[in-house]
N, C-alpha and C. Protein backbone atom coordinates (compact mmCIF):
# COMPACT_ATOMS: atom_id res chain seq x y z
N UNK A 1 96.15 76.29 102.80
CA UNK A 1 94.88 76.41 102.13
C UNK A 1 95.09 76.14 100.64
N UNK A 2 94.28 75.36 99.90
CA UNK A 2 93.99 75.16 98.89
C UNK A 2 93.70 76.27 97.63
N UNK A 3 94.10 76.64 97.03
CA UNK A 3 93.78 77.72 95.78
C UNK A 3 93.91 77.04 94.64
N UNK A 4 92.57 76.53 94.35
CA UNK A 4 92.74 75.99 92.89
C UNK A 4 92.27 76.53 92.04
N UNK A 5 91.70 78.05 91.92
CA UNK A 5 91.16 78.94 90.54
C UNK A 5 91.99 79.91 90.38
N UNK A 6 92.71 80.02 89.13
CA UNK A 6 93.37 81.15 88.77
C UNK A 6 92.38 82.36 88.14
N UNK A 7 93.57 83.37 87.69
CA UNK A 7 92.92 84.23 87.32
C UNK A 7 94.51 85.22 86.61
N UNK A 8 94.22 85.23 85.45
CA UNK A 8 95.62 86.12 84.48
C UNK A 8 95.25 87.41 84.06
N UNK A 9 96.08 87.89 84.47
CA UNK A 9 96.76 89.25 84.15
C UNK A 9 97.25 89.81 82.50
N UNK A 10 97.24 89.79 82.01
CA UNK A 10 97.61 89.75 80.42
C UNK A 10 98.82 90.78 80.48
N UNK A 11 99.89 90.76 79.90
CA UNK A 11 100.72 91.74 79.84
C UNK A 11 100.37 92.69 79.24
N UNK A 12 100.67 94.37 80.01
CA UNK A 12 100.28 95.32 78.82
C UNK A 12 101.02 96.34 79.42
N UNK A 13 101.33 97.80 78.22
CA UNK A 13 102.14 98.83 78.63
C UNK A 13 103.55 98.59 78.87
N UNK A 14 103.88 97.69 78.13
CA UNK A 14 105.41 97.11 78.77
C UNK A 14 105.80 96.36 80.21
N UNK A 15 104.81 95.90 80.84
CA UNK A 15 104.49 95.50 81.60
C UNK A 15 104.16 93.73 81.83
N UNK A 16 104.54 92.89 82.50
CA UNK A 16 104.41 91.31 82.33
C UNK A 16 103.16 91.24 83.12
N UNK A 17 103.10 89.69 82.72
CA UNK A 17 101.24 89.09 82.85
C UNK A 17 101.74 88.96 84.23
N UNK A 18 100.80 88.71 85.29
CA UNK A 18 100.45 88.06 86.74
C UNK A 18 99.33 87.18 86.60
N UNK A 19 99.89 86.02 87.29
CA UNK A 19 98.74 85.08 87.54
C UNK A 19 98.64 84.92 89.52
N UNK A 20 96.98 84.92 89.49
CA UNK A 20 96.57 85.52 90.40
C UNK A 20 95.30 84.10 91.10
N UNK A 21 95.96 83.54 92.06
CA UNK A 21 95.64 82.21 92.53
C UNK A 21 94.39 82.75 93.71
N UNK A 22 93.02 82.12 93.68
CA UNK A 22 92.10 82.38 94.63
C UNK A 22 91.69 80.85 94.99
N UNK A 23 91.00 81.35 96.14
CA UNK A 23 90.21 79.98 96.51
C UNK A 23 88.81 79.71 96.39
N UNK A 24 88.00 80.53 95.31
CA UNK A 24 86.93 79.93 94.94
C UNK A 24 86.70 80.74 93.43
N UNK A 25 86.01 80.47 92.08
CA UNK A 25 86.41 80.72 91.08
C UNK A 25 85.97 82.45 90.74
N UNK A 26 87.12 83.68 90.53
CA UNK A 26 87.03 84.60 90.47
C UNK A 26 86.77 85.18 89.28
N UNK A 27 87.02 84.48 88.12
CA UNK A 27 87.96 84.84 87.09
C UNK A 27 87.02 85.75 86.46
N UNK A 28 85.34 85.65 86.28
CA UNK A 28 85.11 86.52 85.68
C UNK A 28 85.09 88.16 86.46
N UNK A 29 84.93 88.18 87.64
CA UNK A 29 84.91 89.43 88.64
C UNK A 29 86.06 89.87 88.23
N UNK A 30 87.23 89.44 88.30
CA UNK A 30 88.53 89.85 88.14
C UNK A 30 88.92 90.60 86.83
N UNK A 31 88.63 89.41 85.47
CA UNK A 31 88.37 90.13 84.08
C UNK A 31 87.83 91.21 84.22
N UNK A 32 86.48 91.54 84.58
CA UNK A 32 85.34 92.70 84.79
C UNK A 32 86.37 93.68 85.22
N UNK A 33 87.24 93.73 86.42
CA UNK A 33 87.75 94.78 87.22
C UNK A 33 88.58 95.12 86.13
N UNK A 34 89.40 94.26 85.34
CA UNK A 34 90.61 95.04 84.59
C UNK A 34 89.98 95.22 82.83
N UNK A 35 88.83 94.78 82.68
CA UNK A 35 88.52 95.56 81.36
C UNK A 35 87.68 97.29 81.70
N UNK A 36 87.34 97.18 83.48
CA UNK A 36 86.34 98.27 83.54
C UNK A 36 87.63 99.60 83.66
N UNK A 37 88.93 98.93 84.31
CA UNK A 37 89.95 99.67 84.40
C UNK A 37 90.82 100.38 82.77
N UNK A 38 90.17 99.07 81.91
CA UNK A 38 91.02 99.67 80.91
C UNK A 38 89.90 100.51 79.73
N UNK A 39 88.71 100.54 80.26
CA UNK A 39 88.32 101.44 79.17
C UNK A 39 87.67 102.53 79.83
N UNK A 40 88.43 103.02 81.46
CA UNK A 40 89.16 103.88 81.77
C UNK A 40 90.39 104.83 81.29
N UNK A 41 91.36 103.86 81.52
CA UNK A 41 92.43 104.21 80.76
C UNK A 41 92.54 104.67 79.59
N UNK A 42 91.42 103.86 78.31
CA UNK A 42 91.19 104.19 76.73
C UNK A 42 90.75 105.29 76.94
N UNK A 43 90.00 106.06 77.37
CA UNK A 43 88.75 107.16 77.39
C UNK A 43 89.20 108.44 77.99
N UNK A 44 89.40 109.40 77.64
CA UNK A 44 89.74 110.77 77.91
C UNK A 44 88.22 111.42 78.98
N UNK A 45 87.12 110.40 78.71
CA UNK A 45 86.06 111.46 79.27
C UNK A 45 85.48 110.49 80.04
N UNK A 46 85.93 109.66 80.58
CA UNK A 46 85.71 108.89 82.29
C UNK A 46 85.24 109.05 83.49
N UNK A 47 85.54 110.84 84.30
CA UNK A 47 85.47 110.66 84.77
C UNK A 47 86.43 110.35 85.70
N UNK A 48 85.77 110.24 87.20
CA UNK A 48 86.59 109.34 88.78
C UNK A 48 87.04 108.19 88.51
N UNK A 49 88.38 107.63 88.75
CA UNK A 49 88.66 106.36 88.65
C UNK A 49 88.16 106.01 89.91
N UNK A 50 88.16 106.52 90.50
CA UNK A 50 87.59 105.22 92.34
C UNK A 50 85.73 105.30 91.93
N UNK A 51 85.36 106.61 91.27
CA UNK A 51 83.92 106.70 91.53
C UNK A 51 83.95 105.32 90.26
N UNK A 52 84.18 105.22 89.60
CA UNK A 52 83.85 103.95 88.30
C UNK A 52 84.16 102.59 88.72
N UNK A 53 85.54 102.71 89.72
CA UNK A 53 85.43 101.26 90.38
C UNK A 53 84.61 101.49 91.48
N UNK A 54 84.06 101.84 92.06
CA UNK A 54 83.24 101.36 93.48
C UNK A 54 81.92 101.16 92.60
N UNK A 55 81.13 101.66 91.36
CA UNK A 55 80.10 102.06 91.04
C UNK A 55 80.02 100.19 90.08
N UNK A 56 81.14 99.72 89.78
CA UNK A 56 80.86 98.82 88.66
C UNK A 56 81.29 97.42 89.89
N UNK A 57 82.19 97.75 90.24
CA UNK A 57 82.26 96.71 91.56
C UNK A 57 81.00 96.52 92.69
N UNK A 58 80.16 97.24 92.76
CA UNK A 58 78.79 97.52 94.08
C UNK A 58 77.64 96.66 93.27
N UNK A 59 77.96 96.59 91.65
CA UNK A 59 77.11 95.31 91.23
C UNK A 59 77.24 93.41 91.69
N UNK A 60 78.44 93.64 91.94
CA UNK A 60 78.81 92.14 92.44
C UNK A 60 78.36 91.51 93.84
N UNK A 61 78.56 90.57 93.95
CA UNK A 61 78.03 89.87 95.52
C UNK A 61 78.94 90.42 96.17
N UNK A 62 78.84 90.54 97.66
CA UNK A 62 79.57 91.41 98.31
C UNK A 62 81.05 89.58 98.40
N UNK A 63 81.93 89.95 99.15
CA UNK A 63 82.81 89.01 99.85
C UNK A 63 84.24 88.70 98.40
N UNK A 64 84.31 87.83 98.20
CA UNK A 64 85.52 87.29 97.33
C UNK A 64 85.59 87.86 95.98
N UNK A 65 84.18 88.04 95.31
CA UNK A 65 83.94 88.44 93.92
C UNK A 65 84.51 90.05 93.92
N UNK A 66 84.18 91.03 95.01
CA UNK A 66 84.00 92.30 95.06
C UNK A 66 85.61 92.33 94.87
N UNK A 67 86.50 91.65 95.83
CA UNK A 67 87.60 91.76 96.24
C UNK A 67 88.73 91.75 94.71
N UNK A 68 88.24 90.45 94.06
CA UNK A 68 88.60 89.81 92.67
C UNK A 68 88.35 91.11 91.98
N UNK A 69 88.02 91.64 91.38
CA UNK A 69 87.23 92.81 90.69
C UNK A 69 88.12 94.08 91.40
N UNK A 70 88.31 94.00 92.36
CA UNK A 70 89.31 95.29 92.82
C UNK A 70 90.98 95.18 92.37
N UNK A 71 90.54 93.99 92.42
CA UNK A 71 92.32 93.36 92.35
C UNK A 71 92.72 93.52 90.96
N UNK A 72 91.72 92.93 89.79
CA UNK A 72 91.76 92.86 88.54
C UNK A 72 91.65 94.23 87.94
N UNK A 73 91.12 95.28 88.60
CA UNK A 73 91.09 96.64 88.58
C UNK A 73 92.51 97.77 88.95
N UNK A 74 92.55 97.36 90.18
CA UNK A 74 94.02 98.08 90.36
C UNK A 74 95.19 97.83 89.56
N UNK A 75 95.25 96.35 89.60
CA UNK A 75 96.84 95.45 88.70
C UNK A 75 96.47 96.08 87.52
N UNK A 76 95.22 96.24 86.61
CA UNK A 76 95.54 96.97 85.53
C UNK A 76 96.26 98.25 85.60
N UNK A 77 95.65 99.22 86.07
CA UNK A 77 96.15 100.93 86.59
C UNK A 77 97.59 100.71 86.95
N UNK A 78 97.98 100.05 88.12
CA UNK A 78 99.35 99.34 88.09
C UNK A 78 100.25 99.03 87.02
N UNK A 79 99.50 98.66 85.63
CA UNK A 79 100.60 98.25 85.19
C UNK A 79 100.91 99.79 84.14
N UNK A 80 99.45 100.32 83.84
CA UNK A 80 99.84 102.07 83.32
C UNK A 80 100.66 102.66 84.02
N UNK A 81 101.06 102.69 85.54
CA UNK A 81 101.30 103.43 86.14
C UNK A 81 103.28 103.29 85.96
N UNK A 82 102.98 101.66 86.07
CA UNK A 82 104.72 101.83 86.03
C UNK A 82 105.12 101.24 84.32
N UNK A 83 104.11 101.51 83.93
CA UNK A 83 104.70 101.42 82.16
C UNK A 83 105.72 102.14 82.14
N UNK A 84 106.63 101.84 81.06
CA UNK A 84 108.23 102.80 80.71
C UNK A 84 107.69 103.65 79.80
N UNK A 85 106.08 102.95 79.01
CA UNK A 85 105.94 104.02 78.26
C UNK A 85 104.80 105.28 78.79
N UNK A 86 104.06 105.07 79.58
CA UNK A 86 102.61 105.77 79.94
C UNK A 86 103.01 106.56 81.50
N UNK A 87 103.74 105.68 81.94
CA UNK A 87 103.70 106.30 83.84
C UNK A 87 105.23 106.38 83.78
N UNK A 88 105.75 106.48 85.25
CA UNK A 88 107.43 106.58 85.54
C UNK A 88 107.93 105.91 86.78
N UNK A 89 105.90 105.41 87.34
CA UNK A 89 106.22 104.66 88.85
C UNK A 89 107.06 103.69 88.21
N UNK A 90 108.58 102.73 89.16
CA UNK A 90 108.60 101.73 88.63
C UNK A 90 108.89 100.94 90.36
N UNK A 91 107.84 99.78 89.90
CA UNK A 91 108.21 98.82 91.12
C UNK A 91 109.06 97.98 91.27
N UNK A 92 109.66 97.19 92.44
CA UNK A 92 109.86 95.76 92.19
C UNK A 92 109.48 94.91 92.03
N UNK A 93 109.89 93.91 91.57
CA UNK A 93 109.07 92.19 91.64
C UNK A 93 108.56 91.72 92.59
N UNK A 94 107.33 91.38 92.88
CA UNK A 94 106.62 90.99 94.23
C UNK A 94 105.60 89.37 93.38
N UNK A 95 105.60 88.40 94.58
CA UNK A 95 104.76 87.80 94.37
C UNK A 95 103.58 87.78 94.89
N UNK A 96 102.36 87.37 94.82
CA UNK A 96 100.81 87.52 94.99
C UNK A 96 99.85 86.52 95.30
N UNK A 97 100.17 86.07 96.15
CA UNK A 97 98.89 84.88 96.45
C UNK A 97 97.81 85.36 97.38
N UNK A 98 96.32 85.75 96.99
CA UNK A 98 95.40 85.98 97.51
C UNK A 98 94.42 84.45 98.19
């Protein structure tokens, strides 16, 4: 199958960028998921992290966009989580083709 729309990850938290290959164009759903994730993260008074992603993600078309937006959402939290400086999860290297 063909995947010709990307979609980047920006490095953050000590953490490297991911680029994130779909097959129809995600990129703004995806952005959406990891800026809604990071001003989560900024904000002491947030709130549910699942209640803020299901609530900002349930605006999108249901199918590829929703999915993009989850993805761009978690990989952020992901990368707080195994920061050296913020979290202590640490993963291995995995690659990602959706």
């Amino acid at each position: 199958m063909n995947k010709p729309f990307t979609s980047y990850l920006a490095s953050d938290d000590g953490q490297r960028s991911a680029v994130i290959k779909w097959s129809v164009d995600c990129e703004q759903a995806f952005d959406k998921g990891v800026a809604c994730a990071q001003t989560w993260l900024s904000n002491n008074d947030t709130g549910w992290l699942w209640a803020n992603m299901i609530i900002e993600r349930d605006i999108l078309p249901a199918g590829v966009q929703r999915r993009a937006f989850e993805v761009g959402f978690l990989s952020r939290v992901h990368q707080r989580l195994c920061s050296p400086f913020d979290g202590n999860h640490q993963v291995r290297r995995t690659s990602l083709l959706l």
